[in-house]
C-alpha atoms as a PDB file:
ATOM      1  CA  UNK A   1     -13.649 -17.680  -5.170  1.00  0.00           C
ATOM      2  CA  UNK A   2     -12.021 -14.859  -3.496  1.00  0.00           C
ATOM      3  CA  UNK A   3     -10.602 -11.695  -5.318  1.00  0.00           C
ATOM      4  CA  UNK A   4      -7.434  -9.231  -4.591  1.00  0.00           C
ATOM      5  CA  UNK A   5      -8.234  -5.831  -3.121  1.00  0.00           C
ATOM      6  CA  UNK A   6      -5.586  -2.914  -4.836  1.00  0.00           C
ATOM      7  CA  UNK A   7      -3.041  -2.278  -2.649  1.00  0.00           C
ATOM      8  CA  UNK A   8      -0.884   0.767  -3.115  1.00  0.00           C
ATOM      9  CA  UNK A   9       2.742   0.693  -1.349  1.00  0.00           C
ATOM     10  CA  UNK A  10       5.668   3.338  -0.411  1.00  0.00           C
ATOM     11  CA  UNK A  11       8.487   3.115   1.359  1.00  0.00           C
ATOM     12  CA  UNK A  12      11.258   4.859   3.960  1.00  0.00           C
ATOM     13  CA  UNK A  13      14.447   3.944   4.609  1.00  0.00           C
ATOM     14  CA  UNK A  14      12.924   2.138   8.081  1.00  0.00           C
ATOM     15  CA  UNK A  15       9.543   1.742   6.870  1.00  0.00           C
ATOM     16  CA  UNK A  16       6.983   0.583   3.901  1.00  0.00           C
ATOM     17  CA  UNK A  17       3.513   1.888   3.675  1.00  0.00           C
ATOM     18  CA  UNK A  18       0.884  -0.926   2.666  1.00  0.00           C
ATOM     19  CA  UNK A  19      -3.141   1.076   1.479  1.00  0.00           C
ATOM     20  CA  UNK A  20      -5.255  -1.803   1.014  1.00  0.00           C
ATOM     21  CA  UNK A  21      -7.960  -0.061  -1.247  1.00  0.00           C
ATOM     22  CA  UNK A  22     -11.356  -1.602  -0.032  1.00  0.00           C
ATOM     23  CA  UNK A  23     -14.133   0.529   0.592  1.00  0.00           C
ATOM     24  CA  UNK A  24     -16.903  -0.844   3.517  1.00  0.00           C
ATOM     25  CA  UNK A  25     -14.637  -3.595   3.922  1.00  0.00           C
ATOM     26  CA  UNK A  26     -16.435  -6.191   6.637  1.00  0.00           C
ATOM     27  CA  UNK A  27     -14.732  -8.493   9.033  1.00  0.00           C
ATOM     28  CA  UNK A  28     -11.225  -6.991   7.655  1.00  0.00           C
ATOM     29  CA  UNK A  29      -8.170  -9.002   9.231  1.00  0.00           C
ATOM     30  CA  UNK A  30      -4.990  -7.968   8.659  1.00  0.00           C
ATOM     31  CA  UNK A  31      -1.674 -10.348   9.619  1.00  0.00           C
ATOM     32  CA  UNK A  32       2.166  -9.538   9.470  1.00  0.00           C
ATOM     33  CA  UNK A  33       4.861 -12.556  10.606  1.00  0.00           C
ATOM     34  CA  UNK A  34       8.546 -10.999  11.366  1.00  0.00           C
ATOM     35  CA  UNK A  35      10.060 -13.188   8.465  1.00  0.00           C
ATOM     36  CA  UNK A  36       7.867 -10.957   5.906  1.00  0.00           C
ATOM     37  CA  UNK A  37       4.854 -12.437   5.505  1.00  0.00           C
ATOM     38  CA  UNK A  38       1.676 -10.273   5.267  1.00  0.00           C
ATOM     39  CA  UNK A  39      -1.902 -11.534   5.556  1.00  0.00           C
ATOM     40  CA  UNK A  40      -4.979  -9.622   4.392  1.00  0.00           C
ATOM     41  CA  UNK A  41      -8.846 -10.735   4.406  1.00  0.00           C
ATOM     42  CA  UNK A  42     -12.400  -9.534   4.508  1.00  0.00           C
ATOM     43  CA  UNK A  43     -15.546  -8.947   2.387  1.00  0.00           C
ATOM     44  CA  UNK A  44     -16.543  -5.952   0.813  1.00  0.00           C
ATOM     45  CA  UNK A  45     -19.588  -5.112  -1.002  1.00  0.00           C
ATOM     46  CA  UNK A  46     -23.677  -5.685  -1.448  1.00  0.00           C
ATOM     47  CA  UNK A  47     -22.683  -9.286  -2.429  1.00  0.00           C
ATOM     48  CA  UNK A  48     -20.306  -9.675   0.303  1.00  0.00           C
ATOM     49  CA  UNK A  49     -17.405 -10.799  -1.717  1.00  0.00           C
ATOM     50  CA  UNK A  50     -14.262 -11.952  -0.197  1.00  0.00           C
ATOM     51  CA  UNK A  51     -11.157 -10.260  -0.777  1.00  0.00           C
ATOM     52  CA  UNK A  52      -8.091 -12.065   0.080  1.00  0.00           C
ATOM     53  CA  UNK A  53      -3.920 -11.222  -0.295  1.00  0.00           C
ATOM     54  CA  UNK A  54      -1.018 -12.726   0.711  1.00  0.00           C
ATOM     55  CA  UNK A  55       2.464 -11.058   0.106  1.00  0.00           C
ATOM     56  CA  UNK A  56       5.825 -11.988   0.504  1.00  0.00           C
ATOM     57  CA  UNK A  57       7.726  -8.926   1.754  1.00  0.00           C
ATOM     58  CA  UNK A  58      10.929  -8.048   0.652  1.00  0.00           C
ATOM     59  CA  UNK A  59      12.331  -8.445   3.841  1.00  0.00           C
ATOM     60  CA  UNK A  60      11.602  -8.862   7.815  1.00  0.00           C
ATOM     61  CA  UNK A  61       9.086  -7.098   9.575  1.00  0.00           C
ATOM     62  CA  UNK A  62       9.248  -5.550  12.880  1.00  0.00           C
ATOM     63  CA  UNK A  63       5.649  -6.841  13.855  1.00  0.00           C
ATOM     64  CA  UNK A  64       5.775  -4.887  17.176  1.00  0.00           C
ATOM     65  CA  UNK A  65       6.812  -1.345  16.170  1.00  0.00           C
ATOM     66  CA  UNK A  66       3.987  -1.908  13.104  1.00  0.00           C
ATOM     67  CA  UNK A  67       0.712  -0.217  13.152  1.00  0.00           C
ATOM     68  CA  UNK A  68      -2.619  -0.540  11.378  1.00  0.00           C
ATOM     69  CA  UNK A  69      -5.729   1.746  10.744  1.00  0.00           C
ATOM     70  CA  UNK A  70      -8.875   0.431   9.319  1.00  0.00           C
ATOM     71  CA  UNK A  71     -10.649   2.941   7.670  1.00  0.00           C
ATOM     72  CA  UNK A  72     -14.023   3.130   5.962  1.00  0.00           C
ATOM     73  CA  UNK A  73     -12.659   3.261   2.790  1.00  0.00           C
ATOM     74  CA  UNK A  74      -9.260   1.609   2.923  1.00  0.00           C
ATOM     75  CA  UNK A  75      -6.763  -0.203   5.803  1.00  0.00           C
ATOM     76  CA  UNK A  76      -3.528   1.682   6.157  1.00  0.00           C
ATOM     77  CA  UNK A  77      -0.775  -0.241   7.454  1.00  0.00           C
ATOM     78  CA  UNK A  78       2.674   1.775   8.518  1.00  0.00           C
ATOM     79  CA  UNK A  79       5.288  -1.841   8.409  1.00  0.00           C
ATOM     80  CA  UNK A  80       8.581  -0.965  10.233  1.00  0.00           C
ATOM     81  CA  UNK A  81      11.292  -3.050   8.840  1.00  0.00           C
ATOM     82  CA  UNK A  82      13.553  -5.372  10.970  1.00  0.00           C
ATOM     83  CA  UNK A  83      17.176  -3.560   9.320  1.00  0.00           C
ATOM     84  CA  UNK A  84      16.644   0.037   7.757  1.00  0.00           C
ATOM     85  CA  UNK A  85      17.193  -0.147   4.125  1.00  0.00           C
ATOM     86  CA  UNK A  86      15.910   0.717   0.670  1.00  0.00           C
ATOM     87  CA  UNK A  87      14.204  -2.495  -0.527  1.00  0.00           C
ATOM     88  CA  UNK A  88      14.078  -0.967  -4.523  1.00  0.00           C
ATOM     89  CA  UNK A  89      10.693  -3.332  -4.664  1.00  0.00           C
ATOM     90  CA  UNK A  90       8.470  -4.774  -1.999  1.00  0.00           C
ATOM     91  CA  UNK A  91       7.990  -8.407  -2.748  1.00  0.00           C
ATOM     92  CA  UNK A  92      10.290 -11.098  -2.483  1.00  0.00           C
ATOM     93  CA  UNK A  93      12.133 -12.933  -5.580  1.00  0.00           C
ATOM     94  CA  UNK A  94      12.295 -12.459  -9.278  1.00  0.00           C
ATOM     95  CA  UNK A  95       8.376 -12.989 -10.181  1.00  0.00           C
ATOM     96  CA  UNK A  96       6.076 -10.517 -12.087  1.00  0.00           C
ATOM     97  CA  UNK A  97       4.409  -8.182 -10.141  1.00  0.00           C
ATOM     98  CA  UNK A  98       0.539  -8.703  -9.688  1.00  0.00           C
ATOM     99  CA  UNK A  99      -1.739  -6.289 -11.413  1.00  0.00           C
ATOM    100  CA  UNK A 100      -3.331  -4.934  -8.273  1.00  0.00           C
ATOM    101  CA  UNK A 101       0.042  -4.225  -6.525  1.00  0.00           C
ATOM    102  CA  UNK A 102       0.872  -0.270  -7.402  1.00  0.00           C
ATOM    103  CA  UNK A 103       3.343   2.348  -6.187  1.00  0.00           C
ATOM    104  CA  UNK A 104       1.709   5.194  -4.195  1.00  0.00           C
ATOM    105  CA  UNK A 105       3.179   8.456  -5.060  1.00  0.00           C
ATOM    106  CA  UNK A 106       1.594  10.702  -3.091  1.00  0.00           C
ATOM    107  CA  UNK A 107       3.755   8.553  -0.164  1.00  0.00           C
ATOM    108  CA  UNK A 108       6.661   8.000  -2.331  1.00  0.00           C
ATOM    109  CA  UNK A 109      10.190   9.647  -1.472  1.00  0.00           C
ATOM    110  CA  UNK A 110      13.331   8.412  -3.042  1.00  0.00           C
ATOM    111  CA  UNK A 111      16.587   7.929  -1.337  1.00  0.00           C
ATOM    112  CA  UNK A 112      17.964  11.081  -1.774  1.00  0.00           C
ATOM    113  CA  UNK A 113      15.177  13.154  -0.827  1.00  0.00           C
ATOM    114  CA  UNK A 114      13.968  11.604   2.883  1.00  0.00           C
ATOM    115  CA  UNK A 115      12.152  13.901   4.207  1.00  0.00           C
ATOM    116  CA  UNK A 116      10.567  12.388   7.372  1.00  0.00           C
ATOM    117  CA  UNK A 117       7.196  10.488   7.707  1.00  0.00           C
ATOM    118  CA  UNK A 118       4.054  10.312   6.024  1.00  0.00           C
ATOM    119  CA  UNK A 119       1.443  12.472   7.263  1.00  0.00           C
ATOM    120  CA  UNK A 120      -1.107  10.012   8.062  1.00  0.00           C
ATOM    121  CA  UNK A 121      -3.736  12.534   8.991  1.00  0.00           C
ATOM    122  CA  UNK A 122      -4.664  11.855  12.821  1.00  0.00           C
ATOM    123  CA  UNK A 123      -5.091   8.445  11.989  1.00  0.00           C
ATOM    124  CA  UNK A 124      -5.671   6.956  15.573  1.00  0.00           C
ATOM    125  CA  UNK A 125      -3.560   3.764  15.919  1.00  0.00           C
ATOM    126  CA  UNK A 126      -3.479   3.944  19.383  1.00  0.00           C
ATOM    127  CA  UNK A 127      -6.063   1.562  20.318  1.00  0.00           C
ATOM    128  CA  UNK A 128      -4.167  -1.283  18.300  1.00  0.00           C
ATOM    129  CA  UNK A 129      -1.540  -1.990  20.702  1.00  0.00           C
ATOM    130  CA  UNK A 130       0.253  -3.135  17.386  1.00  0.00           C
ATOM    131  CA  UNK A 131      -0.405  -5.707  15.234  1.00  0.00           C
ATOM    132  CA  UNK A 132      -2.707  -7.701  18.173  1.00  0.00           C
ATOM    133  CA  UNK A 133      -5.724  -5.307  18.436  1.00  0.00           C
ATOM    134  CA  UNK A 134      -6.909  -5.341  15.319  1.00  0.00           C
ATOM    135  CA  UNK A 135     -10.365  -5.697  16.171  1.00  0.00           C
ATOM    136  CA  UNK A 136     -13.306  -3.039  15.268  1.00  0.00           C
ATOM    137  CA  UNK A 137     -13.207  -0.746  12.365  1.00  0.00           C
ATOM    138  CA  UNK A 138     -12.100   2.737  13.448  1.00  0.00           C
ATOM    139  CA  UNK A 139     -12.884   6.222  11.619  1.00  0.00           C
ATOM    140  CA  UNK A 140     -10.495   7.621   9.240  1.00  0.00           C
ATOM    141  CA  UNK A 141     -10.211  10.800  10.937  1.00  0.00           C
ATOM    142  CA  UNK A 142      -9.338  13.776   8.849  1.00  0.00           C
ATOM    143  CA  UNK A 143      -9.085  11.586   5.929  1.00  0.00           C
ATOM    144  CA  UNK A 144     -11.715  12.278   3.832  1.00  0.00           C
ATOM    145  CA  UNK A 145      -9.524  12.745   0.692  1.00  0.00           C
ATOM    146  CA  UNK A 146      -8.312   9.476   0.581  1.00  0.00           C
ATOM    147  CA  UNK A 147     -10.199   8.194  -2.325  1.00  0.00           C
ATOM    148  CA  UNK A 148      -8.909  11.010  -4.896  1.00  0.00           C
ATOM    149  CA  UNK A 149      -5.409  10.259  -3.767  1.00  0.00           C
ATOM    150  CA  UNK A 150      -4.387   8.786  -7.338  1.00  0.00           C
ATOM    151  CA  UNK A 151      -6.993  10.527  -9.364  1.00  0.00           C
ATOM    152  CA  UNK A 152      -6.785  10.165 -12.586  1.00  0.00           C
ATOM    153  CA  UNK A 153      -3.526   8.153 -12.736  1.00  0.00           C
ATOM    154  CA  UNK A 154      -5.445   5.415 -14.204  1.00  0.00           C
ATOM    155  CA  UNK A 155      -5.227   3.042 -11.258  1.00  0.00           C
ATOM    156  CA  UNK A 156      -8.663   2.418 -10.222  1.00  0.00           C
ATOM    157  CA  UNK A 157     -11.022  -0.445 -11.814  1.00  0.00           C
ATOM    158  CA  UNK A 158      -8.645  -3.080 -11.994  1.00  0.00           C
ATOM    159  CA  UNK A 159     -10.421  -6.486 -12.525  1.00  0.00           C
ATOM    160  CA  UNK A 160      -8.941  -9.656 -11.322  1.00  0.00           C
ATOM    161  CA  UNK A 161      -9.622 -10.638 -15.176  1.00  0.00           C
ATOM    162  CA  UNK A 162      -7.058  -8.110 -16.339  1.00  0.00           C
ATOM    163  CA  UNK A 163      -3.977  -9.811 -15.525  1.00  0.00           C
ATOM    164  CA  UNK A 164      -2.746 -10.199 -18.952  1.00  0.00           C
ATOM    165  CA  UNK A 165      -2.347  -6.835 -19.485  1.00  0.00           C
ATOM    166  CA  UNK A 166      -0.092  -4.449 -20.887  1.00  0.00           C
ATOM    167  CA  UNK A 167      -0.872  -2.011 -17.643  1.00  0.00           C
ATOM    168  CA  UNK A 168       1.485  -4.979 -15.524  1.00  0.00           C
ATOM    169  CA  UNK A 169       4.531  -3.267 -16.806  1.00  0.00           C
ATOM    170  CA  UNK A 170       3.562  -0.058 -15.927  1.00  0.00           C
ATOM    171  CA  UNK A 171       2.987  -1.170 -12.368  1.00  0.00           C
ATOM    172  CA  UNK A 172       6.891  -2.695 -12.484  1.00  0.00           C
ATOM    173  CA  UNK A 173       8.597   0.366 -13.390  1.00  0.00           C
ATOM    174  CA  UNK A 174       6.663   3.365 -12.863  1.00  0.00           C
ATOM    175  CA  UNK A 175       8.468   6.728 -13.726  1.00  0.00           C
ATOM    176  CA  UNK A 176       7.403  10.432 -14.002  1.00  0.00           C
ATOM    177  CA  UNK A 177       9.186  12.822 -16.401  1.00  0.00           C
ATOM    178  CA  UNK A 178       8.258  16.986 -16.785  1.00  0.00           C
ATOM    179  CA  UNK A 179       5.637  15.757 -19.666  1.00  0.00           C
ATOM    180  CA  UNK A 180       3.630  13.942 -16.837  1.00  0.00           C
ATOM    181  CA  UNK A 181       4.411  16.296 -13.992  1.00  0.00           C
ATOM    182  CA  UNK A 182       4.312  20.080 -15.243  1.00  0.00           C
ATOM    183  CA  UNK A 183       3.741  21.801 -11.690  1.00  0.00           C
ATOM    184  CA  UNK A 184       7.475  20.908 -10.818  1.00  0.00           C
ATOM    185  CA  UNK A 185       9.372  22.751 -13.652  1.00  0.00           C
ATOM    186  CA  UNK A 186      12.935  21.746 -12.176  1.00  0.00           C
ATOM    187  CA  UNK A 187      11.352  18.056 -11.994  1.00  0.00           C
ATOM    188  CA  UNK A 188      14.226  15.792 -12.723  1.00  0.00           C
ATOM    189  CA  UNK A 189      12.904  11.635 -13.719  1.00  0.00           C
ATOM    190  CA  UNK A 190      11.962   9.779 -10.478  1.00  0.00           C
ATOM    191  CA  UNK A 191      12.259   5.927 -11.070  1.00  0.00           C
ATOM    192  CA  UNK A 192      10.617   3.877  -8.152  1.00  0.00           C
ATOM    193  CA  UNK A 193      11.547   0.563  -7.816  1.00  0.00           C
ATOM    194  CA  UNK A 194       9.360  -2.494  -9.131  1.00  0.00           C
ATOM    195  CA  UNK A 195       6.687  -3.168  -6.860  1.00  0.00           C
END
C-alpha cells in the first residue's frame, strides 16, 4: 500500500508552486501532462515505503516552461500555467481537499500584492531541460532552511490515518488575522483560496 507525501502549494498569477515534503526520497519521479495532470512517486525511508500522488490541477500546465528540483529533503516544482490567472484553489472540481494538501505561506502572495517570484535559493534547474530530465537527485543548494519553513504551524506529522479530521477544514480555508501574526501590526486578514 502506498502513502501520500505532504505537499505544500502557492501560487502567481502565471505560476503555482508544488513542495512535495519527502525527506531522502529514492527513485523520486515526478510527471506533469498540459491538460493538468500531475504525477508524483518514490520511496522514502528505512522501510522503503512508497509514496505516491496524483492531482488534478486546476487548470493546464505549460509542461515546457515548468521546472523541477529534487532536493534531499523535498522536490520543488515551479508549474507555469497555460493562461495567467488566479486559480483561488489548486485542484480541479468541487471535492474535499485531502489532508496532506496545505497552503505554503512563506510562498503565498495574494492578488493584490504580486510582488515577483519566489526566491528559490540557487536552486539549480538547469540540468532538467524541463520536465524530461528528471533523472538524479540534485543538492538543494543554499537551502538548508527548508525544513523549518512552516515551523510550528502545526503542519507536520500528518498520518494517512487522519483523514477524518477536523484539521481538513483548516487546510480548505486557511486565514491569518493580527492574533496569529503580531510582527505585522498593520496586518489586514489574508484569505487564501481552498487548496
Amino acid at each position: 500500500m502506498s502513502r501520500h507525501p505532504e505537499v505544500k502549494w502557492a501560487e502567481r498569477l502565471d505560476k503555482v508552486y508544488l513542495t512535495i515534503q519527502l525527506p531522502d526520497a529514492k527513485d523520486a519521479n515526478v510527471d506533469v501532462q498540459p491538460d493538468g495532470t500531475f504525477t508524483f512517486s518514490g520511496s522514502a525511508g528505512s522501510a522503503n515505503n512508497k509514496y505516491e500522488l496524483e492531482l488534478t490541477l486546476h487548470d493546464k500546465i505549460n509542461k515546457e516552461e515548468s521546472k523541477i528540483n529534487k532536493g534531499m529533503r523535498s522536490i520543488f516544482c515551479v508549474l507555469v500555467k497555460e493562461e495567467p490567472c488566479w486559480w483561488k484553489k489548486l485542484l480541479r472540481g468541487d471535492g474535499k481537499t485531502p489532508h496532506y494538501i496545505k497552503v505554503d505561506w512563506d510562498k503565498w502572495a495574494d492578488e493584490d500584492e504580486e510582488g515577483g517570484d519566489v526566491d528559490v535559493g540557487g536552486m539549480d534547474f538547469s540540468n532538467l531541460g524541463g520536465m524530461e530530465g528528471m533523472g538524479g537527485m540534485g543538492g538543494m543548494g543554499g537551502m538548508g532552511g527548508m525544513a523549518n519553513m512552516m515551523g510550528g504551524m502545526g503542519a507536520e506529522g500528518m498520518d494517512d490515518d487522519l483523514e477524518g479530521s477536523e484539521d481538513e477544514e483548516e487546510a480548505e480555508k486557511p486565514q491569518l488575522d493580527e492574533a496569529e501574526n503580531p510582527k505585522d501590526e498593520g496586518a489586514k486578514t489574508q484569505t487564501a483560496p481552498s487548496t
